[in-house]
PDB file of N, CA and C in Angstrom:
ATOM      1  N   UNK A   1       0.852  -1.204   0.000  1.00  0.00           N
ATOM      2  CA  UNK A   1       0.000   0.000   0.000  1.00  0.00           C
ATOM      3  C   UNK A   1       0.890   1.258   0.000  1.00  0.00           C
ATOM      4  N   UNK A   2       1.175   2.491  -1.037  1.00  0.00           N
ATOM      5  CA  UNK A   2       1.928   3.492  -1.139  1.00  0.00           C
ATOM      6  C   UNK A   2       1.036   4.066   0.138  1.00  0.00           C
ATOM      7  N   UNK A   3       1.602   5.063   0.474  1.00  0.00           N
ATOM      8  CA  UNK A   3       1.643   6.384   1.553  1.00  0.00           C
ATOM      9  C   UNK A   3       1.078   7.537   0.743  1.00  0.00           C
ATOM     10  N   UNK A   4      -0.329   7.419   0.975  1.00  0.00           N
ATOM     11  CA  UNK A   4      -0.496   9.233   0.702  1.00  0.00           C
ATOM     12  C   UNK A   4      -0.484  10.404   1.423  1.00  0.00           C
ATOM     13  N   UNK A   5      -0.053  11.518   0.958  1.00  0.00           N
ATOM     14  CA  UNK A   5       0.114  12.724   1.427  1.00  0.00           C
ATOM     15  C   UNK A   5      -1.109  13.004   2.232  1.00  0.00           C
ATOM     16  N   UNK A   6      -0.723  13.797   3.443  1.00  0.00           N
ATOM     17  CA  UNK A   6      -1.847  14.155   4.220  1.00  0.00           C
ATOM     18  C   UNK A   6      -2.484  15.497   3.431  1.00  0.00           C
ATOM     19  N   UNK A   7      -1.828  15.962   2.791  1.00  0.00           N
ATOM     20  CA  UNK A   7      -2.100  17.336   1.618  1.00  0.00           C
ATOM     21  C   UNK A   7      -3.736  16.548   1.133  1.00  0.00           C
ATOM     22  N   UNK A   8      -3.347  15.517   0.442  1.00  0.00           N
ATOM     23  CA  UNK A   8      -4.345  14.678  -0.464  1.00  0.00           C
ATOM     24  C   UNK A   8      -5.685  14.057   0.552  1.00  0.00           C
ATOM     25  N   UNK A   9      -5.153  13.469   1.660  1.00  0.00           N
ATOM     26  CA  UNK A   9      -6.628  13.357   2.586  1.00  0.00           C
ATOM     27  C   UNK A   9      -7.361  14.560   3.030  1.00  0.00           C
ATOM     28  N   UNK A  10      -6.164  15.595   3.392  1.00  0.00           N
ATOM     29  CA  UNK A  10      -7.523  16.662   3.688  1.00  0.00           C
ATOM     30  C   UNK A  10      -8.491  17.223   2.831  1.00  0.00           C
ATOM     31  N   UNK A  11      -7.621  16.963   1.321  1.00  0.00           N
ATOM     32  CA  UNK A  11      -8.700  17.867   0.295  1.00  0.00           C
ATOM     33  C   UNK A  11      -9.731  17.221  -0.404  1.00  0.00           C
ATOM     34  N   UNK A  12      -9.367  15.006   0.290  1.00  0.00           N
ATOM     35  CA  UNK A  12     -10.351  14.700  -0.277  1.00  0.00           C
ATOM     36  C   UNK A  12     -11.289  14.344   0.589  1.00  0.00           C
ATOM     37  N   UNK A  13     -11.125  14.605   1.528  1.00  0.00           N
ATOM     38  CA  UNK A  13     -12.078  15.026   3.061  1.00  0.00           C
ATOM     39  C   UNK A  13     -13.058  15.925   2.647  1.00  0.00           C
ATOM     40  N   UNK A  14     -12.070  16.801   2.799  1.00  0.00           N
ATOM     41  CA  UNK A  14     -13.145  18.444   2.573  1.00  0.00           C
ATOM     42  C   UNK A  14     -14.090  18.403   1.047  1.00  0.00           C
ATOM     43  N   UNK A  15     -13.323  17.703   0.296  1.00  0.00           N
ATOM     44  CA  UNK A  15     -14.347  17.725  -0.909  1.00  0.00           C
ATOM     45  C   UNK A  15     -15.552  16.541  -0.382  1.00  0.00           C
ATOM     46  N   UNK A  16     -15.305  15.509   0.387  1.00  0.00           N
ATOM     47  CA  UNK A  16     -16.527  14.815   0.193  1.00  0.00           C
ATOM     48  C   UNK A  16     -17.925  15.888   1.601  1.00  0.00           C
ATOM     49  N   UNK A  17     -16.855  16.219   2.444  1.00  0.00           N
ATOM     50  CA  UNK A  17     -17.926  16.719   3.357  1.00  0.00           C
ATOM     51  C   UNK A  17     -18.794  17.844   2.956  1.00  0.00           C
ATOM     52  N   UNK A  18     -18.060  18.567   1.841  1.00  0.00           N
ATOM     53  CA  UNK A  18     -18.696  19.590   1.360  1.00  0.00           C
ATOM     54  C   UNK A  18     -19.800  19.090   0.137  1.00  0.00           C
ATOM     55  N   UNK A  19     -19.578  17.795  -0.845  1.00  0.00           N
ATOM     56  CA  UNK A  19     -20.710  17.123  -1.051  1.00  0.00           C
ATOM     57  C   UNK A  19     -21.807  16.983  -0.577  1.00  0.00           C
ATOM     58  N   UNK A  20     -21.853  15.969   1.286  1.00  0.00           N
ATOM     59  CA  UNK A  20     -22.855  15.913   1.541  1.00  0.00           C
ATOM     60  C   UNK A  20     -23.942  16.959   2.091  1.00  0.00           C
ATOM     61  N   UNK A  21     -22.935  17.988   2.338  1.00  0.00           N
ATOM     62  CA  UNK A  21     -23.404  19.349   2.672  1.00  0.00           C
ATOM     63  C   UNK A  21     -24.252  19.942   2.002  1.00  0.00           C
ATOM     64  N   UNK A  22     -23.714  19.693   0.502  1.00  0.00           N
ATOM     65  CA  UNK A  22     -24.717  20.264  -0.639  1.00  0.00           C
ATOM     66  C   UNK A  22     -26.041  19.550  -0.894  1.00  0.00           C
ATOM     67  N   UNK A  23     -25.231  18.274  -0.410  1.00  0.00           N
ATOM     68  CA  UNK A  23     -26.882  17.253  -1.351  1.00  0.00           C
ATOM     69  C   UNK A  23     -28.021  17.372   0.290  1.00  0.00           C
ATOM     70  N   UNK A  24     -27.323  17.822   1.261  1.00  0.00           N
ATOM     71  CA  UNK A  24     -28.510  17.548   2.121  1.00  0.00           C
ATOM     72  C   UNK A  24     -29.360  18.875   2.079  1.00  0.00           C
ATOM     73  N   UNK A  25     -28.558  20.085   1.548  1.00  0.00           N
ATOM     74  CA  UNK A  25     -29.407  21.358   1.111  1.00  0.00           C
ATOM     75  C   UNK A  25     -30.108  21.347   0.441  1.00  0.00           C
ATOM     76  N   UNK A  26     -29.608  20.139  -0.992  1.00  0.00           N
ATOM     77  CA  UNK A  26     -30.736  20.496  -2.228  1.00  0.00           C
ATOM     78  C   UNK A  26     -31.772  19.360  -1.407  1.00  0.00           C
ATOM     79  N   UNK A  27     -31.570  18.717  -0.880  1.00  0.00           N
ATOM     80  CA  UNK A  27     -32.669  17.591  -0.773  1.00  0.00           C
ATOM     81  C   UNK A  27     -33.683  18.389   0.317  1.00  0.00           C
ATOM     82  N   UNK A  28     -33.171  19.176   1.251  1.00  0.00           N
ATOM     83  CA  UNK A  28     -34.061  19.897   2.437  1.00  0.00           C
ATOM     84  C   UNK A  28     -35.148  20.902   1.227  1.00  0.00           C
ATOM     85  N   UNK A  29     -34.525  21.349   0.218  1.00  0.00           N
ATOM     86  CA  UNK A  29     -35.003  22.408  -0.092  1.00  0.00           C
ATOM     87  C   UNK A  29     -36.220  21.500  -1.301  1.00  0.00           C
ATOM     88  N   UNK A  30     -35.456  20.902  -1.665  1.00  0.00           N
ATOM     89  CA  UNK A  30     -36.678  20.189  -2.749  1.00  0.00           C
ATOM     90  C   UNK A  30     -37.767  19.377  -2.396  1.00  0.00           C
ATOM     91  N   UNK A  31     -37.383  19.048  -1.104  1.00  0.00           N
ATOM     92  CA  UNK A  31     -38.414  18.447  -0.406  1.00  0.00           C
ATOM     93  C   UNK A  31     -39.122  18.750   0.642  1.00  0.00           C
ATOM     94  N   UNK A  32     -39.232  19.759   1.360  1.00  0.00           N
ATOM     95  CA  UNK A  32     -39.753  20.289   2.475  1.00  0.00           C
ATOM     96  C   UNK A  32     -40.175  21.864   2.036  1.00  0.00           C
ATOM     97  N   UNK A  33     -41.321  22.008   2.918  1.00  0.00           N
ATOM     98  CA  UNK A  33     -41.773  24.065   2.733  1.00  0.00           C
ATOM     99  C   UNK A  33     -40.479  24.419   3.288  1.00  0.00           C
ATOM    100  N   UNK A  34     -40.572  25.656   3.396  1.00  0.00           N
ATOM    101  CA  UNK A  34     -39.337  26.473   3.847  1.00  0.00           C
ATOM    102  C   UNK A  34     -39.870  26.324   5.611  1.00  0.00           C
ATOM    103  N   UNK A  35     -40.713  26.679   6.111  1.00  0.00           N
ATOM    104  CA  UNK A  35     -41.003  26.492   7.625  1.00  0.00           C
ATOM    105  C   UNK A  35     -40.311  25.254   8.209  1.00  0.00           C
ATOM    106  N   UNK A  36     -40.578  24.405   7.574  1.00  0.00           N
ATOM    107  CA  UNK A  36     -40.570  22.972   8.618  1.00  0.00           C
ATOM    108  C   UNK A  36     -38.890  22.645   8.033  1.00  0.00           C
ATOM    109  N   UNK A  37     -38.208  23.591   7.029  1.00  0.00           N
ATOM    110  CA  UNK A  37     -36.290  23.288   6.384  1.00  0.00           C
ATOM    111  C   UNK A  37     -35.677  24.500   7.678  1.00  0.00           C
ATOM    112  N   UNK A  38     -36.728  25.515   8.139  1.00  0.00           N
ATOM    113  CA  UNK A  38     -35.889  26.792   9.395  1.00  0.00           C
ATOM    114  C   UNK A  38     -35.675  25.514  10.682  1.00  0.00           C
ATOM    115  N   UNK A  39     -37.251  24.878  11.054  1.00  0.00           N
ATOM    116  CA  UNK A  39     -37.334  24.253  12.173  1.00  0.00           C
ATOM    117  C   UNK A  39     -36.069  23.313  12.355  1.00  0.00           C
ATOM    118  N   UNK A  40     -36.085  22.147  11.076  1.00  0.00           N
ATOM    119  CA  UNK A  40     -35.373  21.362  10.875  1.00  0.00           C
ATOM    120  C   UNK A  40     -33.638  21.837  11.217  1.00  0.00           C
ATOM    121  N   UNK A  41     -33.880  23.082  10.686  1.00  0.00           N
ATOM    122  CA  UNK A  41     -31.835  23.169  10.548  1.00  0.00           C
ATOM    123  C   UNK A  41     -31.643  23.397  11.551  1.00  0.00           C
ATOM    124  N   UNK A  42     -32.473  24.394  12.851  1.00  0.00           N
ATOM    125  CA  UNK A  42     -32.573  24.863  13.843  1.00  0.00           C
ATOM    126  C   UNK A  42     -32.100  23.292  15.032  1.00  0.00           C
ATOM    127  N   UNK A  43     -32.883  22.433  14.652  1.00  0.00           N
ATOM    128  CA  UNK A  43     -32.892  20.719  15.427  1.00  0.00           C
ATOM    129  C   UNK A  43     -31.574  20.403  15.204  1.00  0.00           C
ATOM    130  N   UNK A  44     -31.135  20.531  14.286  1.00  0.00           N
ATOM    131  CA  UNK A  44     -29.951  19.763  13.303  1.00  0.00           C
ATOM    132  C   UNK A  44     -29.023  20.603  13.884  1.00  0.00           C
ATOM    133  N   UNK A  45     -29.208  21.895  14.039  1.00  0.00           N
ATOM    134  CA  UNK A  45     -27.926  22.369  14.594  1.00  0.00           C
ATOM    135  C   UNK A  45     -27.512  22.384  16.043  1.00  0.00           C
ATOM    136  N   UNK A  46     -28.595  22.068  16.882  1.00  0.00           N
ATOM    137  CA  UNK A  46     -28.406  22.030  18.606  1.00  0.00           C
ATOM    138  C   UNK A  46     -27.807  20.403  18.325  1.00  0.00           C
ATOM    139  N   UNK A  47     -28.562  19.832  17.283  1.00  0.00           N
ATOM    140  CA  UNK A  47     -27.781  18.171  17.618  1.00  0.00           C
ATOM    141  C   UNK A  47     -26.364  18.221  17.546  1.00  0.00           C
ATOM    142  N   UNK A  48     -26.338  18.860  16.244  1.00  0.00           N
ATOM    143  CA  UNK A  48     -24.755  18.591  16.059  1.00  0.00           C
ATOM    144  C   UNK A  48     -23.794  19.240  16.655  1.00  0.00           C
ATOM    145  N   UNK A  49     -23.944  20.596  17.417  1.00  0.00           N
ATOM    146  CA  UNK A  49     -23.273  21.082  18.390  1.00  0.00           C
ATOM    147  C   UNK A  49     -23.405  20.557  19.788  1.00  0.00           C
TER     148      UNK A  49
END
């Protein structure tokens, strides 16, 4: 197994986290009113902090 650069994990870190970041925006937004996507992020953000 070669050794990859930690250069190369962080950016392919940050590119996937910033993926799911996006797809859980378009999916909040395409699928929910805007009321119940404020409530939701509002939940989502006391969880994850």
């Amino acid at each position: 197994m070669p050794q990859l650069s930690p250069l190369y994990w962080m950016i392919s870190s940050f590119m996937v986290l910033f993926l799911l970041m996006s797809m859980m925006v378009v999916f909040f937004m395409n699928s929910v009113d805007f009321s119940s996507v404020e409530s939701c992020d509002v939940c989502l953000m006391n969880w994850y902090w």
